[in-house]
N, C-alpha and C. Protein backbone atom coordinates (compact mmCIF):
# COMPACT_ATOMS: atom_id res chain seq x y z
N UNK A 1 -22.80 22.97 25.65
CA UNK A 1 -22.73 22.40 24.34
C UNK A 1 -23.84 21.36 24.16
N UNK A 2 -24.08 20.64 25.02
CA UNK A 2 -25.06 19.33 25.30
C UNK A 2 -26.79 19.93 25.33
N UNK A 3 -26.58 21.43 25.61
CA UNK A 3 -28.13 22.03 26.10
C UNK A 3 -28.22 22.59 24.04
N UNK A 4 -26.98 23.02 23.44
CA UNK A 4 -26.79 23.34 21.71
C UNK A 4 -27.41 22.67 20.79
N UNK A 5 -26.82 21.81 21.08
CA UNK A 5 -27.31 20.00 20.56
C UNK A 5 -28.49 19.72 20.72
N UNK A 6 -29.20 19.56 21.95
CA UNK A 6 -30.39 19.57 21.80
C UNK A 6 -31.56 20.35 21.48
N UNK A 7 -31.08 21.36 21.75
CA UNK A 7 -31.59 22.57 20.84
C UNK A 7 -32.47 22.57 19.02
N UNK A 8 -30.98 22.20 18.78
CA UNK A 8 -30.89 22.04 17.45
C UNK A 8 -31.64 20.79 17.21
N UNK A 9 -31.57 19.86 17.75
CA UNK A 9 -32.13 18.21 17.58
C UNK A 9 -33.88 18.94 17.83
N UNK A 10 -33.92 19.41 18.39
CA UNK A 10 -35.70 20.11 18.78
C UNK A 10 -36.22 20.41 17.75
N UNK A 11 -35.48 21.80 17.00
CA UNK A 11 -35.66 22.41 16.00
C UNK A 11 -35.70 21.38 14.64
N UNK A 12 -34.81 20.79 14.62
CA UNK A 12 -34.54 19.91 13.19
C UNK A 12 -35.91 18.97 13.39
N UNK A 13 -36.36 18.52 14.53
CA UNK A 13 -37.75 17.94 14.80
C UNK A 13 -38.94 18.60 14.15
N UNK A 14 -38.92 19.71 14.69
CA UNK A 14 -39.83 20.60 14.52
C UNK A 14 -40.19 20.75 13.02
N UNK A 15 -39.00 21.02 12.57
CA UNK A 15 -38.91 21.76 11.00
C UNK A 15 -39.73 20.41 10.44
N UNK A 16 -39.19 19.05 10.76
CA UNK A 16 -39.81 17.71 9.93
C UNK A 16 -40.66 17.51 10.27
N UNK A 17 -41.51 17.73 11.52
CA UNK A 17 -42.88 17.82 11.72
C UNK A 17 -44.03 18.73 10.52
N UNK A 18 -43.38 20.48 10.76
CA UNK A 18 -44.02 21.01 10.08
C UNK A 18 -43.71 20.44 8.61
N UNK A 19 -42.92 20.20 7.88
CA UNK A 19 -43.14 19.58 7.06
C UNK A 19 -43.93 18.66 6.14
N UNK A 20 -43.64 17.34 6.76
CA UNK A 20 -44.83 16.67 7.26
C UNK A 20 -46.34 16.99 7.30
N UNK A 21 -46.46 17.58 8.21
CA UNK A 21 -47.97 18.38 8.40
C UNK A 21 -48.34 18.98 6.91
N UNK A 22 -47.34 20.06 6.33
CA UNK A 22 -47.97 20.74 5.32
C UNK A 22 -47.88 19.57 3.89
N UNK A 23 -47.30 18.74 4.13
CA UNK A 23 -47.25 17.88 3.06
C UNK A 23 -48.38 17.09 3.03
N UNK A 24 -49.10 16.20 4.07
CA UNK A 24 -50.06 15.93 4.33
C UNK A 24 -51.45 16.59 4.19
N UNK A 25 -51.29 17.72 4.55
CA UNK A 25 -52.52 18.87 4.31
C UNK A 25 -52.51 19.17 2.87
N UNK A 26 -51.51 18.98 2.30
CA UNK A 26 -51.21 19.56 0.52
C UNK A 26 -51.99 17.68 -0.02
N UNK A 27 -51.45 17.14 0.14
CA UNK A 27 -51.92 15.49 0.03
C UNK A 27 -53.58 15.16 0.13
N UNK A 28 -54.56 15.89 1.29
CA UNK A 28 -55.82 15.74 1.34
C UNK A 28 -56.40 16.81 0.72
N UNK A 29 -56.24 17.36 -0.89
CA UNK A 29 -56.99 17.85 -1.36
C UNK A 29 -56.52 19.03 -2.08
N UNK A 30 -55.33 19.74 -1.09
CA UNK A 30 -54.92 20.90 -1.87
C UNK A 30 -55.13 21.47 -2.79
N UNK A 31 -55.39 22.59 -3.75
CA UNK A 31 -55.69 22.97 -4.83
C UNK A 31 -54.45 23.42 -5.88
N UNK A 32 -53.35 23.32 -5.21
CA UNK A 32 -52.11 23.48 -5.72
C UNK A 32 -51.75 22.13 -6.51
N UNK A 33 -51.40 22.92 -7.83
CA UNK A 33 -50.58 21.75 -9.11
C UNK A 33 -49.76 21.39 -7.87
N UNK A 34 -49.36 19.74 -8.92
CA UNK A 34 -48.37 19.24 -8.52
C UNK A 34 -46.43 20.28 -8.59
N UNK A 35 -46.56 20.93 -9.43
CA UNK A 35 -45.21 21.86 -9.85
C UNK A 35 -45.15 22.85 -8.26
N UNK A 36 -46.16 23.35 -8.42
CA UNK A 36 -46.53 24.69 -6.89
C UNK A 36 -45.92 23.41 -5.88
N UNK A 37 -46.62 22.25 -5.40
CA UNK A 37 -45.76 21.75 -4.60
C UNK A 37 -44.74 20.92 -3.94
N UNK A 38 -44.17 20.54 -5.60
CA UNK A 38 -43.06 19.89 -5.85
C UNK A 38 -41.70 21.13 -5.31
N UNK A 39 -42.55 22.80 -5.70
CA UNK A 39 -41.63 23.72 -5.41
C UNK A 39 -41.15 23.85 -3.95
N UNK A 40 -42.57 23.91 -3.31
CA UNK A 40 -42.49 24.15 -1.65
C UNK A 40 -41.95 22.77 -0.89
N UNK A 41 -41.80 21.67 -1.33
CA UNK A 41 -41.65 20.74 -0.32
C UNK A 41 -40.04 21.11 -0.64
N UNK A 42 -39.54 21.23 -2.06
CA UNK A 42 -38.04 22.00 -2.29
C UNK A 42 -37.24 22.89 -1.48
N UNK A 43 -38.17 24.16 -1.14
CA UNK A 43 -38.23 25.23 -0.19
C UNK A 43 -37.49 25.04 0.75
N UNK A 44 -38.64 23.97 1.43
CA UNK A 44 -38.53 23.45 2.83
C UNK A 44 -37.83 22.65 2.81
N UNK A 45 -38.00 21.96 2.34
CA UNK A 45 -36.27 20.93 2.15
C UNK A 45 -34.87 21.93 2.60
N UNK A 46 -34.77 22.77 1.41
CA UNK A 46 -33.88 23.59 1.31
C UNK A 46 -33.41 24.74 3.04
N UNK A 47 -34.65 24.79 3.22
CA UNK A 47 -34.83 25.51 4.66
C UNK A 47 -34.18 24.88 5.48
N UNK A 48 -34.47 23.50 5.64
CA UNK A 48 -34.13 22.81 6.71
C UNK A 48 -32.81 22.40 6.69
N UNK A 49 -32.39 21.97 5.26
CA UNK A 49 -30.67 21.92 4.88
C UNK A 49 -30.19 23.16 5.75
N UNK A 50 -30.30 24.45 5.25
CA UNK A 50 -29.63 25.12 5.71
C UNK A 50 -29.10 25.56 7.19
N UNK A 51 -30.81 25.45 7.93
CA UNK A 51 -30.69 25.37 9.44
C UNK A 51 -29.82 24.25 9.84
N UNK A 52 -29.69 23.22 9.25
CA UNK A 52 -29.18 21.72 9.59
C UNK A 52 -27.38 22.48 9.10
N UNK A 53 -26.86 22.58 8.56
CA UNK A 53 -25.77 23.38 8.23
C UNK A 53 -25.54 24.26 9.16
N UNK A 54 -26.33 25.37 9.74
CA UNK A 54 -26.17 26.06 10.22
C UNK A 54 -25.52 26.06 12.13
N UNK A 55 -26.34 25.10 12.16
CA UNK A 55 -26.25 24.05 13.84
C UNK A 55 -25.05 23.37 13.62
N UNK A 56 -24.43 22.85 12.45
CA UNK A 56 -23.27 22.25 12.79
C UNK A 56 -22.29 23.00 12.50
N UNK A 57 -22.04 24.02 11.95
CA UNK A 57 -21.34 25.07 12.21
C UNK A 57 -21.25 25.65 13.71
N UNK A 58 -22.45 25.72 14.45
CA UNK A 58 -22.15 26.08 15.65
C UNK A 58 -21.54 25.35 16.26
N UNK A 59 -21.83 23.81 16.17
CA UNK A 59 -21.54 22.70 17.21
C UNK A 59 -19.54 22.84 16.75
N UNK A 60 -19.77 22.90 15.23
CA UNK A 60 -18.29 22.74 15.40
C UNK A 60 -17.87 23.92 15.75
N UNK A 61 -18.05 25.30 16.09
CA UNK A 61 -17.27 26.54 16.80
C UNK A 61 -16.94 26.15 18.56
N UNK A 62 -18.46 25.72 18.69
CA UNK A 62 -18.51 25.24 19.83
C UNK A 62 -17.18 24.19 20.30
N UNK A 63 -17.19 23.15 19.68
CA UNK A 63 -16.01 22.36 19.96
C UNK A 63 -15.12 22.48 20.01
N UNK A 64 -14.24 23.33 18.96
CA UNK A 64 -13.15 23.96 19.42
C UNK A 64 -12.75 24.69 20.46
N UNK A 65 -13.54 25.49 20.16
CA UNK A 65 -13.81 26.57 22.06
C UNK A 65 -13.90 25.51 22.84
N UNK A 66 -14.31 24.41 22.82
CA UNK A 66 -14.73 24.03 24.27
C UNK A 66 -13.22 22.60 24.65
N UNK A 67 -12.22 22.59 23.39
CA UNK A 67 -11.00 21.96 23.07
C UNK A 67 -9.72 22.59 23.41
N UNK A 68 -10.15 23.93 23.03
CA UNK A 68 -9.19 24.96 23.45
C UNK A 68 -9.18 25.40 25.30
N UNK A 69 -10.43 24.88 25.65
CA UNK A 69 -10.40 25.31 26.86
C UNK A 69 -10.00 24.07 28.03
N UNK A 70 -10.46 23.05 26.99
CA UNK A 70 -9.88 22.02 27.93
C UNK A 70 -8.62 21.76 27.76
N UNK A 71 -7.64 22.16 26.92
CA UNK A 71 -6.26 22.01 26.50
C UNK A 71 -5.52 23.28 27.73
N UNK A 72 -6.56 24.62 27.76
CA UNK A 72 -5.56 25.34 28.95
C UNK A 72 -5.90 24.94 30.13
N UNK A 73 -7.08 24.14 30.86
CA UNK A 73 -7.01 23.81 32.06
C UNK A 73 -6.23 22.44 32.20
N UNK A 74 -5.82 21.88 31.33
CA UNK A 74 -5.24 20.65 31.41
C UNK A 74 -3.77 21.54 31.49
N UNK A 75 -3.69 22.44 31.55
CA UNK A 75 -1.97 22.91 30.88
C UNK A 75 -1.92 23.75 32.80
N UNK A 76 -3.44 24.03 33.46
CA UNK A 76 -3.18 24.90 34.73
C UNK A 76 -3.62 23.41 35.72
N UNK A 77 -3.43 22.49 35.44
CA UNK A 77 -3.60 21.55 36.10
C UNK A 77 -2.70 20.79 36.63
N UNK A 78 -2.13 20.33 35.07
CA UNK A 78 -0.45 20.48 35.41
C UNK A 78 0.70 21.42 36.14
N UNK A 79 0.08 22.54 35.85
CA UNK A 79 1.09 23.10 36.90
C UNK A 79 0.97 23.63 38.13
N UNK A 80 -0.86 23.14 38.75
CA UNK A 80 -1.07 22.82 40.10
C UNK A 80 -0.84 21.59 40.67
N UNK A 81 0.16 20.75 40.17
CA UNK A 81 -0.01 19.11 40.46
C UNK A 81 1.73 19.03 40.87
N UNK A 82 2.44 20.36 40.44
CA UNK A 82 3.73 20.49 40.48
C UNK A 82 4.27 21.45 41.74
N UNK A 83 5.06 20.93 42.90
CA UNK A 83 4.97 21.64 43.92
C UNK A 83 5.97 23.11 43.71
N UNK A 84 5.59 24.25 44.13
CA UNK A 84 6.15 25.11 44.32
C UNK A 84 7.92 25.04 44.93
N UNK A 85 8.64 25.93 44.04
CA UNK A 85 9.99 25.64 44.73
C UNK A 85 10.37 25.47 46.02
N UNK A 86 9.68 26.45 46.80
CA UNK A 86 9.77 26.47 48.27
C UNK A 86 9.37 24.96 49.04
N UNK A 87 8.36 24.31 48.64
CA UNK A 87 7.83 23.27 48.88
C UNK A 87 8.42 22.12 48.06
N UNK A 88 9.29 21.99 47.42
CA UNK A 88 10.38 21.07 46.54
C UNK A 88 11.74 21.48 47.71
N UNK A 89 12.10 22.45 47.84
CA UNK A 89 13.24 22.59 48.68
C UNK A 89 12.35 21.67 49.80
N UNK A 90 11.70 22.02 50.27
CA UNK A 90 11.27 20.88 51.55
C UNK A 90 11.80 19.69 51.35
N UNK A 91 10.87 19.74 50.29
CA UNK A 91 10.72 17.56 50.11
C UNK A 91 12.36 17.15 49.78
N UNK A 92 13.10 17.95 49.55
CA UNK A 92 14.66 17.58 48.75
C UNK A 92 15.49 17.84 49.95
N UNK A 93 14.89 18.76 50.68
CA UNK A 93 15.66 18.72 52.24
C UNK A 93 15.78 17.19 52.91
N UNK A 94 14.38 16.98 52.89
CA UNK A 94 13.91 15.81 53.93
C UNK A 94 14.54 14.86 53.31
N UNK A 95 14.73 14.62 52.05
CA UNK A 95 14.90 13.56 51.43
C UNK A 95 16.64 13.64 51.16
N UNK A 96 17.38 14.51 51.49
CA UNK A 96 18.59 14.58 51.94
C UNK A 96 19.22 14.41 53.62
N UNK A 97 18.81 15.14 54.47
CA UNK A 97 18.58 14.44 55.86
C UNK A 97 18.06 12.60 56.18
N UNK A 98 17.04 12.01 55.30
CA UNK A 98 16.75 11.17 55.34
C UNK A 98 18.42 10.25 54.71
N UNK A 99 18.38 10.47 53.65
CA UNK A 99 19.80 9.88 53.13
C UNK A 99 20.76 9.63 53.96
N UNK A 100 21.45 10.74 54.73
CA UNK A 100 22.48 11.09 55.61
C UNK A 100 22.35 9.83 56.81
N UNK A 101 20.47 10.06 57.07
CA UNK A 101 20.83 9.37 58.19
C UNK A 101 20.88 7.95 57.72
N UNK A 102 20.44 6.88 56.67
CA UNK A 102 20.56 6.38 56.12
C UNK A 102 22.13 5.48 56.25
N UNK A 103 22.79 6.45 55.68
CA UNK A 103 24.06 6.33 55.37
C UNK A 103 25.02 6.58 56.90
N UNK A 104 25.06 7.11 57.52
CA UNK A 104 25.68 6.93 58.90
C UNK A 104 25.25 5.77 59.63
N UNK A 105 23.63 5.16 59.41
CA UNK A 105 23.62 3.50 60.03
C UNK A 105 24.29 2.68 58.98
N UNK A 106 24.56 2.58 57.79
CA UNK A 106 24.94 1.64 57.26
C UNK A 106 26.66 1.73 57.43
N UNK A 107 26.91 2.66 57.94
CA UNK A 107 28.51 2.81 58.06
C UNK A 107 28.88 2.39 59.85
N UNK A 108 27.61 2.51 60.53
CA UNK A 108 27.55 2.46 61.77
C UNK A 108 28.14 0.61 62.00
N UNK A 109 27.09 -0.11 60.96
CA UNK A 109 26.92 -1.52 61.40
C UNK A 109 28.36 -2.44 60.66
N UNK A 110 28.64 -1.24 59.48
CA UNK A 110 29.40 -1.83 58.85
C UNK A 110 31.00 -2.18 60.12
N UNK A 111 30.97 -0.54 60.30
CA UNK A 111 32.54 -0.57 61.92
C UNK A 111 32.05 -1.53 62.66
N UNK A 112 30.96 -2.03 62.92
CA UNK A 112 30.88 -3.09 64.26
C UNK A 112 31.26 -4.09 63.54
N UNK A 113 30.72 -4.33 62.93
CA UNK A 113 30.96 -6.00 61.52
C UNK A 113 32.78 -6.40 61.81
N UNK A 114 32.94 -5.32 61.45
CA UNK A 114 34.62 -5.17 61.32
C UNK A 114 35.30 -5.48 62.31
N UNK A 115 34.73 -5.01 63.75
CA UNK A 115 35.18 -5.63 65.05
C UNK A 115 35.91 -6.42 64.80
């Protein structure tokens, strides 16, 4: 998208360069009425609107596509960040054994207390 963009930023350069240039060259002497190139600098105006339109239409196709794609890897990210059942039965094992033993020292110290 970033290589699109500049692309287009090149081109939109370009177009105002040549512009420029032929406006300048029309400026030292030209033989064209003022109407002939009141028309063409119009033209080109008009040219460059459109290309300029045209690039942000891409950029915005581009963005979506590139919104939509970060919305499904954010959605397969999440559900690589989430452990597999088999590997949840683990951790819920351990963490039940852990409890147990837990709970048999605190019942352990409690009968001596009682002594």
């Amino acid at each position: 998208m970033e290589d699109t963009e500049r692309n287009l930023e090149y081109e939109l350069e370009n177009a105002q360069k040549t512009l420029n240039a032929s406006q300048s060259r029309r400026s030292d002497g030209d033989s064209k009425t003022t109407a002939e190139t009141g028309d063409d600098i119009a033209s080109s105006k008009k040219a460059i609107l459109d290309k300029l339109e045209e690039a942000e239409n891409r950029i915005q196709v581009n963005g979506s596509s590139s919104s939509r794609f970060r919305e499904k890897m954010g959605r397969k990210d999440n559900a690589l960040s989430q452990p597999f059942p088999a590997q949840r039965e683990k951790i819920l094992d351990k963490q039940y054994h852990s409890l147990i033993e837990q709970l048999g020292s605190k019942i352990g110290r409690s009968r001596r207390r009682s002594w």
